[in-house]
PDB file of N, CA and C in Angstrom:
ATOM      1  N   UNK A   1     104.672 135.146  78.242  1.00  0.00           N
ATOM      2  CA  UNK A   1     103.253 135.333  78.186  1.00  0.00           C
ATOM      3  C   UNK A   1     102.558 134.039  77.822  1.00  0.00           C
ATOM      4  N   UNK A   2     102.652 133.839  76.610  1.00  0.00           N
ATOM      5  CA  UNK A   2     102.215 132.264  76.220  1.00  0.00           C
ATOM      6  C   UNK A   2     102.577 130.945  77.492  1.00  0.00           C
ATOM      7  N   UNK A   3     104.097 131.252  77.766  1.00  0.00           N
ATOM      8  CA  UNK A   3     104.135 129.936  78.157  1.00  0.00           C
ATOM      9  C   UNK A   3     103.024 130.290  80.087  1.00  0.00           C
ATOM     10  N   UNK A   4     103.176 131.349  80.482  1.00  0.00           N
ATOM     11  CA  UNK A   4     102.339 130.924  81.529  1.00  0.00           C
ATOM     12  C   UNK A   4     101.003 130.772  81.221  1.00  0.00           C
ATOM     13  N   UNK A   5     100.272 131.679  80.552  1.00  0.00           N
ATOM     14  CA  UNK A   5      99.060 130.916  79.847  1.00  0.00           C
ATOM     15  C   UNK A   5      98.800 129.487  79.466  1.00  0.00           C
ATOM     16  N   UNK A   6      99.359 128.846  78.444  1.00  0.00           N
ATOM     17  CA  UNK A   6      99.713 127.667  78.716  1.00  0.00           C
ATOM     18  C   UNK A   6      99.976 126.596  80.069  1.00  0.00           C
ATOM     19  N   UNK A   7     100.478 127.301  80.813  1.00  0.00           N
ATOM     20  CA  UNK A   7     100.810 126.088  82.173  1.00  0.00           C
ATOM     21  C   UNK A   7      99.742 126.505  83.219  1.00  0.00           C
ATOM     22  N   UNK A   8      98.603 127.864  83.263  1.00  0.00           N
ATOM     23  CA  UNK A   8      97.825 127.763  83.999  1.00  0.00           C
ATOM     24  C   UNK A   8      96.788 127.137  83.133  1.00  0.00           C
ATOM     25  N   UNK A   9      96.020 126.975  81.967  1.00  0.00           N
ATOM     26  CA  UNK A   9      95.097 125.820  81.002  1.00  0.00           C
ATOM     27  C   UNK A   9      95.321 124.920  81.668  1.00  0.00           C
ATOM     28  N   UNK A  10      96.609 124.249  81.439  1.00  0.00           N
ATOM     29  CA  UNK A  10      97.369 122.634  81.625  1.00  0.00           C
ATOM     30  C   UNK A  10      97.017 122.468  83.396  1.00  0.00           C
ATOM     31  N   UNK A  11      97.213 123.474  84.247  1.00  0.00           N
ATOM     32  CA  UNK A  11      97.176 123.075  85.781  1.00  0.00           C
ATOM     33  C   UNK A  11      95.820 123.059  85.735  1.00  0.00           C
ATOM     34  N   UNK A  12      94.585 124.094  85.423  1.00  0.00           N
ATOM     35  CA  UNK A  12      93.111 123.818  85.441  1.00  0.00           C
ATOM     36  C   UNK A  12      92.439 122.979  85.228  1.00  0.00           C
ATOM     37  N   UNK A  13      93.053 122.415  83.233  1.00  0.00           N
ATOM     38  CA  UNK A  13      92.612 120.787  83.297  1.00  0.00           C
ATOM     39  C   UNK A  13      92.579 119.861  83.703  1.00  0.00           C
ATOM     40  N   UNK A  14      93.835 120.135  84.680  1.00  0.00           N
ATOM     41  CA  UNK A  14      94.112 118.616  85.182  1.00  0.00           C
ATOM     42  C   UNK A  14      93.496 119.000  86.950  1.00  0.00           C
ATOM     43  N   UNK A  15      92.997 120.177  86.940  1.00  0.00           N
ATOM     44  CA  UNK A  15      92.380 120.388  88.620  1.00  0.00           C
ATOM     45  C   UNK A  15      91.102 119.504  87.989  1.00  0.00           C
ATOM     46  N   UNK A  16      90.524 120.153  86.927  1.00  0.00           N
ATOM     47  CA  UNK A  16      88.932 119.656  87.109  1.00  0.00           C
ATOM     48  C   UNK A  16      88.620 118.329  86.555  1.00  0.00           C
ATOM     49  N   UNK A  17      89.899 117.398  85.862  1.00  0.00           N
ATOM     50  CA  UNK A  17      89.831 116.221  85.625  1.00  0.00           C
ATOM     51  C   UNK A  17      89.793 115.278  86.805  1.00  0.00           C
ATOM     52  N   UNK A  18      90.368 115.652  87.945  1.00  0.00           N
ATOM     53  CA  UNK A  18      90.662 115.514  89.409  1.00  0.00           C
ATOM     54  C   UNK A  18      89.347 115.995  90.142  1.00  0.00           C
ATOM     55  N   UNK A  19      88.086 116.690  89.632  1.00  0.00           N
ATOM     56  CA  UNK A  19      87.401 116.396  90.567  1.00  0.00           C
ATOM     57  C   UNK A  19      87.102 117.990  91.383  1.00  0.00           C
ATOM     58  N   UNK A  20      88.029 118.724  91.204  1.00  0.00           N
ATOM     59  CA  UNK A  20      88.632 120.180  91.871  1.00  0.00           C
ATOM     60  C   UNK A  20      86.987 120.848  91.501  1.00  0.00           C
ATOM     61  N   UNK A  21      86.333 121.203  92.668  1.00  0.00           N
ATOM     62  CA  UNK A  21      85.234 122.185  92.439  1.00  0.00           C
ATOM     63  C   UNK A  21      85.839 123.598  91.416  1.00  0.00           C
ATOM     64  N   UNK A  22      85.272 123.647  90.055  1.00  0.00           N
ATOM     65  CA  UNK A  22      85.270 124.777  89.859  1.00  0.00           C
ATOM     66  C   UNK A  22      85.040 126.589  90.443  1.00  0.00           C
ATOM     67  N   UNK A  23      85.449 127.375  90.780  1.00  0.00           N
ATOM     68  CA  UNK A  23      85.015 128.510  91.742  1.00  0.00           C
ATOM     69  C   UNK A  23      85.816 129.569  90.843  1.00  0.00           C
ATOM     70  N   UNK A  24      86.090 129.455  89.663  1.00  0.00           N
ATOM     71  CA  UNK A  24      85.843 130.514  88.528  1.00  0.00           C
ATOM     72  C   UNK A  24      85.120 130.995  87.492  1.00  0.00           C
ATOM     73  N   UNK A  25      84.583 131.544  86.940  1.00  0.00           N
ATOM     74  CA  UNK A  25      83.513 132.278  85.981  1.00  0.00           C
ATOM     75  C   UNK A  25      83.874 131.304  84.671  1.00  0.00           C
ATOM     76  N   UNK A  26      84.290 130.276  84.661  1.00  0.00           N
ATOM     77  CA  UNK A  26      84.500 129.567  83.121  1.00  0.00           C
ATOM     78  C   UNK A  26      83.870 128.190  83.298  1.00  0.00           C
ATOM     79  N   UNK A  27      83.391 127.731  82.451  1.00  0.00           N
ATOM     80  CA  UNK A  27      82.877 126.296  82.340  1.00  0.00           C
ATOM     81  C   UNK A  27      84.183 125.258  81.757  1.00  0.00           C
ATOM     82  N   UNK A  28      83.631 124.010  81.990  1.00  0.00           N
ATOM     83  CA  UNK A  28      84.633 122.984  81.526  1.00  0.00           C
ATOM     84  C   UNK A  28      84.756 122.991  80.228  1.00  0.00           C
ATOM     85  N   UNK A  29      83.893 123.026  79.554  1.00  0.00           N
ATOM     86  CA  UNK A  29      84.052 122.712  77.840  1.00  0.00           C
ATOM     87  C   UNK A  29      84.621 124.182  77.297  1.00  0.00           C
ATOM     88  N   UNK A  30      84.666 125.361  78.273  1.00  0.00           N
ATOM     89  CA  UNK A  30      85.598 126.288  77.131  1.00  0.00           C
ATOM     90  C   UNK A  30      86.765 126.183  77.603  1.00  0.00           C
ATOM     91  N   UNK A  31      87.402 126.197  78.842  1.00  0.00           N
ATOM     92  CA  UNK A  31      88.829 125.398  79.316  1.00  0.00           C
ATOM     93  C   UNK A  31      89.377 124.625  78.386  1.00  0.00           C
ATOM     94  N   UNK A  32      88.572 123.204  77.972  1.00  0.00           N
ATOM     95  CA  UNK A  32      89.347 122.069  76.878  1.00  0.00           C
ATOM     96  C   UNK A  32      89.206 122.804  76.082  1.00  0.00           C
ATOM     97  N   UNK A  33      88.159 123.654  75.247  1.00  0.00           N
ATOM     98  CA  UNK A  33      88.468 124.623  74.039  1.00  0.00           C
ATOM     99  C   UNK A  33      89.170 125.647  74.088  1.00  0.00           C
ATOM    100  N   UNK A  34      89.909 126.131  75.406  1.00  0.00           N
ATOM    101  CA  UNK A  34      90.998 126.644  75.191  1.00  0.00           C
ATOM    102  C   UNK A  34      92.400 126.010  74.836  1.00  0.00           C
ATOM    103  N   UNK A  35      92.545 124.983  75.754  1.00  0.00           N
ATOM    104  CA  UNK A  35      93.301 123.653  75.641  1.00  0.00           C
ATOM    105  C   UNK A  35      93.326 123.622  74.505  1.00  0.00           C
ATOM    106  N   UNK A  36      92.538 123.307  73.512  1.00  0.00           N
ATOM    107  CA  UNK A  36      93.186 122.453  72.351  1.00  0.00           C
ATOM    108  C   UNK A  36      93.732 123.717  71.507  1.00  0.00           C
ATOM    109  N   UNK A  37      92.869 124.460  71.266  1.00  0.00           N
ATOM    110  CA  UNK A  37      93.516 125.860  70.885  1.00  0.00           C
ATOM    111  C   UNK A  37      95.174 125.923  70.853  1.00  0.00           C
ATOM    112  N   UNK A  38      95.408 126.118  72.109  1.00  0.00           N
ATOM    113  CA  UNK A  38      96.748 126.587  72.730  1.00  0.00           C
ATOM    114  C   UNK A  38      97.455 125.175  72.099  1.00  0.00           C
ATOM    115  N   UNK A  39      97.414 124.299  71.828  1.00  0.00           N
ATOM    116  CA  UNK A  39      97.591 122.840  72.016  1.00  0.00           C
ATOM    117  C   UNK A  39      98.282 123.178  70.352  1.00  0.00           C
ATOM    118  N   UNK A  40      96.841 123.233  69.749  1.00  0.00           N
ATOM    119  CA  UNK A  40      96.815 123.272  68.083  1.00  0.00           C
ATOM    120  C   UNK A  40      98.105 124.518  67.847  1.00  0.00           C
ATOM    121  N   UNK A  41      98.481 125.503  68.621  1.00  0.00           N
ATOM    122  CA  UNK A  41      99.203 126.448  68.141  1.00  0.00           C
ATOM    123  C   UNK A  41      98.507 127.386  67.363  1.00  0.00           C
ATOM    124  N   UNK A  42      96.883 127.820  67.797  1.00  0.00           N
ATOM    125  CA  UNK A  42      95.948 128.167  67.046  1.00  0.00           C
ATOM    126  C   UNK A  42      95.794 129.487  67.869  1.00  0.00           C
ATOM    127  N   UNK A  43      97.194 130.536  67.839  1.00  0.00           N
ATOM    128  CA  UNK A  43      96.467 132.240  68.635  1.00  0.00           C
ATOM    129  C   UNK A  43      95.903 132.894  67.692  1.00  0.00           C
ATOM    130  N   UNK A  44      95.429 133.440  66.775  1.00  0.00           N
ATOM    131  CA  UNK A  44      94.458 133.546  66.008  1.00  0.00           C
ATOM    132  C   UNK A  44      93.433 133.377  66.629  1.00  0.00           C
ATOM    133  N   UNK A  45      92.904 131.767  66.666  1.00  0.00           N
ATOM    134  CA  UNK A  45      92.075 131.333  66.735  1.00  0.00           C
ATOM    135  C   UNK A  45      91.180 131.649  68.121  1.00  0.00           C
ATOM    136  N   UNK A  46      92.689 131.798  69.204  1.00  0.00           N
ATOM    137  CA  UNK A  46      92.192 131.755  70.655  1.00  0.00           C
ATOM    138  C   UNK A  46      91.800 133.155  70.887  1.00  0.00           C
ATOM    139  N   UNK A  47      92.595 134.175  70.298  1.00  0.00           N
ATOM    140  CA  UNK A  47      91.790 135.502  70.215  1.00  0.00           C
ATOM    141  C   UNK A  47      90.463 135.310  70.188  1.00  0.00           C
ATOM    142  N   UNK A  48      90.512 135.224  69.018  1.00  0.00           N
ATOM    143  CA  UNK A  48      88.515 135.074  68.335  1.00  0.00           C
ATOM    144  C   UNK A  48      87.846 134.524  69.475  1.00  0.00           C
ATOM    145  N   UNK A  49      88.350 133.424  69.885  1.00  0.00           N
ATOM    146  CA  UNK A  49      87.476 132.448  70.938  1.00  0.00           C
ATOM    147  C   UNK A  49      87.010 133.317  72.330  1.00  0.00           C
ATOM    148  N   UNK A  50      88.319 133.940  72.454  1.00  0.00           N
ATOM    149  CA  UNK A  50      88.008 134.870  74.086  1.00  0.00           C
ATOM    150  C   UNK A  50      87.059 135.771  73.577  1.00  0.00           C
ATOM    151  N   UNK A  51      87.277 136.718  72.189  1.00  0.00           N
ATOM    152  CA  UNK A  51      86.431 138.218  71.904  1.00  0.00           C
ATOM    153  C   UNK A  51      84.754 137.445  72.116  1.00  0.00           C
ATOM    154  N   UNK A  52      84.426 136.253  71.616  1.00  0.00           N
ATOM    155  CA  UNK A  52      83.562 135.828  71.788  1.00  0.00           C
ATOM    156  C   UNK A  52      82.495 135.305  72.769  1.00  0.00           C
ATOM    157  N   UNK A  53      83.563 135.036  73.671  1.00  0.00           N
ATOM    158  CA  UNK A  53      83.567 134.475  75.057  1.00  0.00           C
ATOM    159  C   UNK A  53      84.080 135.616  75.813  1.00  0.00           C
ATOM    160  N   UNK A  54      83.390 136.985  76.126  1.00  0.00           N
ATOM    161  CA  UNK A  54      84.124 138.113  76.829  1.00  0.00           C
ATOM    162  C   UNK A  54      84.001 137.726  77.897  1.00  0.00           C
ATOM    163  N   UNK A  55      83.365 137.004  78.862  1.00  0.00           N
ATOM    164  CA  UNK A  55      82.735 136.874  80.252  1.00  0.00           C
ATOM    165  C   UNK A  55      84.152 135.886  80.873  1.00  0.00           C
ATOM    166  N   UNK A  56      85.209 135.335  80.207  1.00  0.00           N
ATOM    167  CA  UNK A  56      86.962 134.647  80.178  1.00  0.00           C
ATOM    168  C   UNK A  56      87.508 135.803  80.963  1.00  0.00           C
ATOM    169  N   UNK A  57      87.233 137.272  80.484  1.00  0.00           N
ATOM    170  CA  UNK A  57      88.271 138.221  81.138  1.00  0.00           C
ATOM    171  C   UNK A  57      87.466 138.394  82.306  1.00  0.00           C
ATOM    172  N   UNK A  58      86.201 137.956  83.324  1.00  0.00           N
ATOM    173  CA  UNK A  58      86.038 138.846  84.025  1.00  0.00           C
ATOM    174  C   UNK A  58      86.319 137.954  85.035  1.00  0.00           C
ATOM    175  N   UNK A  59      86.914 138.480  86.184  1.00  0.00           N
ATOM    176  CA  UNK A  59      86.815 138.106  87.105  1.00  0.00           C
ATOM    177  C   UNK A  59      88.523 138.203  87.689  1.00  0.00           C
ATOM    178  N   UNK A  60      88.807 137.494  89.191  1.00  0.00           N
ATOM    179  CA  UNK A  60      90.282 138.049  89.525  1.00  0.00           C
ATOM    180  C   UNK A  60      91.082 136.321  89.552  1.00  0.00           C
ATOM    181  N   UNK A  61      90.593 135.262  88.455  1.00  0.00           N
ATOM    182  CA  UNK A  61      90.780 133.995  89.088  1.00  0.00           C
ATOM    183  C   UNK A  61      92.191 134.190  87.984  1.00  0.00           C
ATOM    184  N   UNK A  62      92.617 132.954  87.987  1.00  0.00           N
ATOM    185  CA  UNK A  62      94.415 132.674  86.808  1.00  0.00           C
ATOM    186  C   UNK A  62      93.882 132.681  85.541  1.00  0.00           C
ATOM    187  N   UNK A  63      92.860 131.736  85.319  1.00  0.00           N
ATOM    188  CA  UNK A  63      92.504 131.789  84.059  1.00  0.00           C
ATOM    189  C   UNK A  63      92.205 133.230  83.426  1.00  0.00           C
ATOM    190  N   UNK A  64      91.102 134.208  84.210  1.00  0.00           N
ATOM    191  CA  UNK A  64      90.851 135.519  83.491  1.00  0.00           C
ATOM    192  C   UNK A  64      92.187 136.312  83.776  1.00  0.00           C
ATOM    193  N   UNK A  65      92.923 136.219  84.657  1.00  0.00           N
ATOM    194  CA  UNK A  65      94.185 137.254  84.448  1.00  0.00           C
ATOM    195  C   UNK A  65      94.936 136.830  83.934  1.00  0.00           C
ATOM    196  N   UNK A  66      95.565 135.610  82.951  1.00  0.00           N
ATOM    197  CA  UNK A  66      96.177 134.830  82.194  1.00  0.00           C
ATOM    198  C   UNK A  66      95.509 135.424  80.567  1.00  0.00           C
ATOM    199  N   UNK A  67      94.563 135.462  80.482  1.00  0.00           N
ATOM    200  CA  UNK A  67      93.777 135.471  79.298  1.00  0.00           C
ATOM    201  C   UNK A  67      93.881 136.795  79.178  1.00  0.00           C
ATOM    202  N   UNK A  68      93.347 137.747  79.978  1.00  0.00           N
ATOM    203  CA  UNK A  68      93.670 139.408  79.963  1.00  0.00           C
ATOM    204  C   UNK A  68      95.214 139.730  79.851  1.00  0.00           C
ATOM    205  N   UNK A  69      95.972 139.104  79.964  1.00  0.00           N
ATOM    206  CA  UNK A  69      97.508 139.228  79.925  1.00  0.00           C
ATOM    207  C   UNK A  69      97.763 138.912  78.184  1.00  0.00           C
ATOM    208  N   UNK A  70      97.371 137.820  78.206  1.00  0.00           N
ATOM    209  CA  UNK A  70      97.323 137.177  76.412  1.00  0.00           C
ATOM    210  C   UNK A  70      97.006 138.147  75.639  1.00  0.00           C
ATOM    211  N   UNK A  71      95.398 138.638  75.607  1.00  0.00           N
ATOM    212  CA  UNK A  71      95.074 139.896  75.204  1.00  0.00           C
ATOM    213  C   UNK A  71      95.580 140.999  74.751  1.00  0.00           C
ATOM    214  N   UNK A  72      96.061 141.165  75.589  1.00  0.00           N
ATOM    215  CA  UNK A  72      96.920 142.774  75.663  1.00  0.00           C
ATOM    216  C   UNK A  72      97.805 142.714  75.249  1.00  0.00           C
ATOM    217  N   UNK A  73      98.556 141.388  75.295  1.00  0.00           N
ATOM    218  CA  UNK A  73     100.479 141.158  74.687  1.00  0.00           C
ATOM    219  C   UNK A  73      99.963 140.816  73.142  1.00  0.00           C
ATOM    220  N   UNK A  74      98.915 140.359  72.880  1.00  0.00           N
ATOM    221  CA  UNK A  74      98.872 140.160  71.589  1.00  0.00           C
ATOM    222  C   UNK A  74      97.819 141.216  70.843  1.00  0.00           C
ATOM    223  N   UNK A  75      97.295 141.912  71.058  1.00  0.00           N
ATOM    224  CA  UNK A  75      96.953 143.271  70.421  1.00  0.00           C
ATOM    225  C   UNK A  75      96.890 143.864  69.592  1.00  0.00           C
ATOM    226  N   UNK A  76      97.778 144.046  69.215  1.00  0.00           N
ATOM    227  CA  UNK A  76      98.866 144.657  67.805  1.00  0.00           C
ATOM    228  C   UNK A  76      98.839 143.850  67.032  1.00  0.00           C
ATOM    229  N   UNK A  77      99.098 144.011  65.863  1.00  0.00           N
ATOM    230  CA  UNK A  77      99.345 143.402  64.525  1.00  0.00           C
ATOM    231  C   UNK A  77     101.036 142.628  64.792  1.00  0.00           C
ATOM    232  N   UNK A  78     101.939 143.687  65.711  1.00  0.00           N
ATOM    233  CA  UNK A  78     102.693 143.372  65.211  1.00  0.00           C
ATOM    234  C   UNK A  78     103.635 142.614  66.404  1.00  0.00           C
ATOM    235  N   UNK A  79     103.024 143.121  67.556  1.00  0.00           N
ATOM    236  CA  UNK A  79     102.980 141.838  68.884  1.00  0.00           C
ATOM    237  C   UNK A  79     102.464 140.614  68.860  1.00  0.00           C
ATOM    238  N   UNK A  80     101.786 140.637  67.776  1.00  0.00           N
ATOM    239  CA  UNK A  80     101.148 139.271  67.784  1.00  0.00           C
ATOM    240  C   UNK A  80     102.042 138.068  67.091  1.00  0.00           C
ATOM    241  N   UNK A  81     102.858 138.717  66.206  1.00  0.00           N
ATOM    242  CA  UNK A  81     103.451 138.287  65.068  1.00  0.00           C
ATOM    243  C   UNK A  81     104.945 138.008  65.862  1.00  0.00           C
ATOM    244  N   UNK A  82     105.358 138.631  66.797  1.00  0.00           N
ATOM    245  CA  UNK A  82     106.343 138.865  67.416  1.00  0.00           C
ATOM    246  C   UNK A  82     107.338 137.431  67.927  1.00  0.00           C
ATOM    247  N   UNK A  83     108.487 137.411  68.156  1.00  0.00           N
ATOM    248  CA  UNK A  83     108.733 136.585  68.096  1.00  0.00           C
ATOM    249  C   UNK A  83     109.356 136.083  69.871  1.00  0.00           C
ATOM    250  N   UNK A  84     109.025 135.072  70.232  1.00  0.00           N
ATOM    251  CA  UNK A  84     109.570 134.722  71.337  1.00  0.00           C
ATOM    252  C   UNK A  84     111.129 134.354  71.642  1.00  0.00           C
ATOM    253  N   UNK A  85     111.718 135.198  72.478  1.00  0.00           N
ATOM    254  CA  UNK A  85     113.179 134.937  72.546  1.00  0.00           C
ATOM    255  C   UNK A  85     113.679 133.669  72.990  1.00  0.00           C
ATOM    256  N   UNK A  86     113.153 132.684  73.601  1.00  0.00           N
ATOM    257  CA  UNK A  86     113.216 131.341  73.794  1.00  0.00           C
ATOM    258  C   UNK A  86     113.546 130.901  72.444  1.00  0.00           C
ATOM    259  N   UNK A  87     112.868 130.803  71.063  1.00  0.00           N
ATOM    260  CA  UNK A  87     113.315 130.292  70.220  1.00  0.00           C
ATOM    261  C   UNK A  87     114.481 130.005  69.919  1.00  0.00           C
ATOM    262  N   UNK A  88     115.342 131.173  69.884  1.00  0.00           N
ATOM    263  CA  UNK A  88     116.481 131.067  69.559  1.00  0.00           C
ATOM    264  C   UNK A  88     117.745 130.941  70.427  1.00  0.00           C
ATOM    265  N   UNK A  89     118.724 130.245  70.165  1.00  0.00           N
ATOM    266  CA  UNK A  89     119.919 129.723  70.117  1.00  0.00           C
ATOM    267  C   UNK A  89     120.880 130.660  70.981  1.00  0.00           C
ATOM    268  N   UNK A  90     121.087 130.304  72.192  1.00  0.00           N
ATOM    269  CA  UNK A  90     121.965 131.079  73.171  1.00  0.00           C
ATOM    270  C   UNK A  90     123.450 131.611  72.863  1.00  0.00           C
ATOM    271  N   UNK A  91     123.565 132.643  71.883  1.00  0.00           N
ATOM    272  CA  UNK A  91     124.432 132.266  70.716  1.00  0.00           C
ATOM    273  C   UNK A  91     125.675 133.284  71.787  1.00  0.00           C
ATOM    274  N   UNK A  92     125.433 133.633  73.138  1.00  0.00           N
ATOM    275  CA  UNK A  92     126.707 134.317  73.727  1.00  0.00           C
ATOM    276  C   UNK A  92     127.672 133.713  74.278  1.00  0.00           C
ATOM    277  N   UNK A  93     127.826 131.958  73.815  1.00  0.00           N
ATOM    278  CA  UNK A  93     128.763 131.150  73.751  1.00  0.00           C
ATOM    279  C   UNK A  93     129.593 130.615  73.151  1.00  0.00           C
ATOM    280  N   UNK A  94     129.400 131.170  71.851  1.00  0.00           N
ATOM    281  CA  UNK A  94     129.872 131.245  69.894  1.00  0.00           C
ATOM    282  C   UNK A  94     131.195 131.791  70.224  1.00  0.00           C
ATOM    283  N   UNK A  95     132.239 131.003  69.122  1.00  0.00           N
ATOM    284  CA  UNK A  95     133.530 131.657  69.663  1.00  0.00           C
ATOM    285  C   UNK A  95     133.120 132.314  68.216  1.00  0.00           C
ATOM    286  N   UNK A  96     133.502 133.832  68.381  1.00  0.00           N
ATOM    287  CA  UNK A  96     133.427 134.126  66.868  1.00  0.00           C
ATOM    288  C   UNK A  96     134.151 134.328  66.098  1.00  0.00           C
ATOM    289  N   UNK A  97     136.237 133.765  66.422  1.00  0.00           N
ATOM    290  CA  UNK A  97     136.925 132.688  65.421  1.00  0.00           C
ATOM    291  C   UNK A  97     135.751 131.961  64.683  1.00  0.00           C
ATOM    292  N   UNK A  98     135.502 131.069  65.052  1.00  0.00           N
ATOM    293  CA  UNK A  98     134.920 129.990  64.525  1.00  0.00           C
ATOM    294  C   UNK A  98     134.407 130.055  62.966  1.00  0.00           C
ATOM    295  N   UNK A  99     133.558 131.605  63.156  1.00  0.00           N
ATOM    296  CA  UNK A  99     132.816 132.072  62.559  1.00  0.00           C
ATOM    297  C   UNK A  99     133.242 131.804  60.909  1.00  0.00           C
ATOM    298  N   UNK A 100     132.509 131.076  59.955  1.00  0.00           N
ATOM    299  CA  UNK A 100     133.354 131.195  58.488  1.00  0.00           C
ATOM    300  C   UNK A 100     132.310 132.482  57.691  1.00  0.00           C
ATOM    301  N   UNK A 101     133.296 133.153  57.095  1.00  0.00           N
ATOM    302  CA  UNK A 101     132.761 134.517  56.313  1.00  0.00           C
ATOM    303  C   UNK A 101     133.128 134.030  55.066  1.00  0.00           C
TER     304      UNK A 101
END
């Protein structure tokens, strides 16, 4: 969830740093204020920013179905908090001899 959120921000910024006619419902300066957000490691923060900015979810472009995806996966108290399985350590290669008890 995050990470495609993340890589559609990162592909937008760098469309409209390039010049790319905008032809979605978002302006440039809340894009980089999503950017840094996502950047800062600030979801908290980026919640608040969208509830504020409701007019992010409308429409059928990457950014609003990226952001409506974010939304919804983070929701909950306890989805939000949740932890991404990427973090951790591909551990189904562990001999578990190895293992000291």
């Amino acid at each position: 969830m995050k990470k495609s959120l993340i890589a559609t921000v990162s592909a937008l910024v760098i469309a409209t740093q390039l010049g790319t006619p905008a032809i979605a419902g978002f302006k440039t300066r809340q894009l980089l204020e999503i950017d840094a957000l996502i950047n800062a490691g600030e979801w908290a923060d980026l919640r608040r920013y969208v509830k504020l900015n409701p007019e992010l979810l409308v429409g059928d472009d990457a950014l609003a179905l990226q952001l409506m995806s974010f939304m919804e996966d983070t929701g909950s108290f306890l989805a939000f908090f949740r932890f991404d399985e990427s973090m951790f350590p591909d551990m189904s290669k562990v001999d578990a001899s190895a293992a000291i008890y």
